[in-house]
Protein backbone atom coordinates (compact mmCIF):
# COMPACT_ATOMS: atom_id res chain seq x y z
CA UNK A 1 78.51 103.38 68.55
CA UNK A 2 78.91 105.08 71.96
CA UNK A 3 75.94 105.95 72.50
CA UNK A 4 75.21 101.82 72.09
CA UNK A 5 77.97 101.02 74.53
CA UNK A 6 76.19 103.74 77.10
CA UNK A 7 73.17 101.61 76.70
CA UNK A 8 74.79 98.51 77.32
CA UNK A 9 76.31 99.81 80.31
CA UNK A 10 73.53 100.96 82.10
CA UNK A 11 71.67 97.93 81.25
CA UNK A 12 74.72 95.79 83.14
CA UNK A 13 74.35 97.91 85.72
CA UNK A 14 70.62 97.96 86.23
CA UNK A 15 70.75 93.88 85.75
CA UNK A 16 73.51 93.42 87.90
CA UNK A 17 72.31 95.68 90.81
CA UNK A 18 68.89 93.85 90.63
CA UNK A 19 70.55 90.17 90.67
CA UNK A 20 72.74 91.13 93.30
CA UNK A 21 69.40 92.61 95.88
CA UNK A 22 67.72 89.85 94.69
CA UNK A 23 70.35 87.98 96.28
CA UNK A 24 70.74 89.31 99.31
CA UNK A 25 67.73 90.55 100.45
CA UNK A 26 66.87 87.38 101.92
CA UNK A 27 69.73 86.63 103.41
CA UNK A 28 69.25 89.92 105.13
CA UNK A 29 65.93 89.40 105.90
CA UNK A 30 66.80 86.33 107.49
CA UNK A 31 69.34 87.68 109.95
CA UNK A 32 66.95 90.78 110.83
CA UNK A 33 64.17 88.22 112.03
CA UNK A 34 66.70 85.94 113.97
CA UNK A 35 66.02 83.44 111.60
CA UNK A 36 68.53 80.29 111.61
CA UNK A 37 66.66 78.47 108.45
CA UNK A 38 69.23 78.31 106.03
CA UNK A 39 66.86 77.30 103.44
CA UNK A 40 65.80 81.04 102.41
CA UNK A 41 68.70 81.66 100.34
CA UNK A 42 69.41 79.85 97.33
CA UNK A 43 72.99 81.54 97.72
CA UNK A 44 73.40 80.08 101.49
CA UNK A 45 73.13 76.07 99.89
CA UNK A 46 75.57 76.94 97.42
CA UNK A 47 78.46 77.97 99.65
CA UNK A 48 79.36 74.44 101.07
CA UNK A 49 79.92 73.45 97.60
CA UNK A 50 82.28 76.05 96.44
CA UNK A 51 84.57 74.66 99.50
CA UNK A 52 84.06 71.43 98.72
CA UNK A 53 84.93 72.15 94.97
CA UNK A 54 87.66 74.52 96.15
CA UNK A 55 89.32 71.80 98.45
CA UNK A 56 89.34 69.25 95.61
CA UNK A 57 90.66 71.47 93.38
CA UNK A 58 93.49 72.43 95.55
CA UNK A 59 94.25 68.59 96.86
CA UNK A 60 93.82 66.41 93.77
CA UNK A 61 96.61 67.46 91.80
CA UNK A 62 99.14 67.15 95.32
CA UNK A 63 97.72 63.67 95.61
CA UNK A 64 98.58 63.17 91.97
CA UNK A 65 101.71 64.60 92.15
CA UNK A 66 102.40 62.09 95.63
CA UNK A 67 102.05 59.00 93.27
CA UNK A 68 104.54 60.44 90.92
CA UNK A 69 107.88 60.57 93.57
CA UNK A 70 110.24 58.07 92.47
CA UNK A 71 112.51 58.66 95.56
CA UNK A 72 111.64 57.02 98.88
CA UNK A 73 113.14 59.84 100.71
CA UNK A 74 111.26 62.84 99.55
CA UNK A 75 107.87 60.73 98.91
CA UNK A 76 107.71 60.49 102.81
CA UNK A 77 108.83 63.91 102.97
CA UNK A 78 106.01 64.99 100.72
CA UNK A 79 103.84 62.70 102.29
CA UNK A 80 104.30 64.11 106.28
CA UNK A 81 104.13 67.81 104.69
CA UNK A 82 100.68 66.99 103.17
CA UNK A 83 99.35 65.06 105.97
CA UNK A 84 100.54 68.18 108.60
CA UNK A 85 98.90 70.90 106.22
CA UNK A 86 95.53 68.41 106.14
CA UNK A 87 95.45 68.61 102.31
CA UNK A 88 94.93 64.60 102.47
């Protein structure tokens, strides 16, 4: 049993470390030739969409939440406090 779970380490390791140089060695690459072509790194077109995604997530449920207020008062409260943090 532990000598299976020694296996299965090393093999997460060996995977891992290879996915993860396979990763960046092109971004590295990139920035050692001066490079400014985004387009070498499958990584590098993913980013912008894990903000996007990330923004979304944060905002939608505030928005939801905005519809919700039954009170005048606090729904323009709510309202100026999201529109001054720029979560609209």
């Amino acid at each position: 049993m532990k000598t299976f779970l020694l296996v299965g380490l090393i093999v997460e390791l060996t995977v891992g470390g290879l996915l993860l140089l396979g990763l960046l060695s092109p971004i590295s690459e990139a920035q050692s030739d001066g490079a400014t072509d985004n387009a070498t790194s499958p990584l590098v077109e993913f980013l912008p969409d894990i903000g996007k995604i990330y923004r979304a997530a944060l905002t939608a449920p505030l928005q939801e939440v905005e519809q919700e207020i039954e009170d005048e008062e606090i729904a323009r409260f709510y309202h100026r406090l999201i529109e001054r943090y720029d979560l609209d």
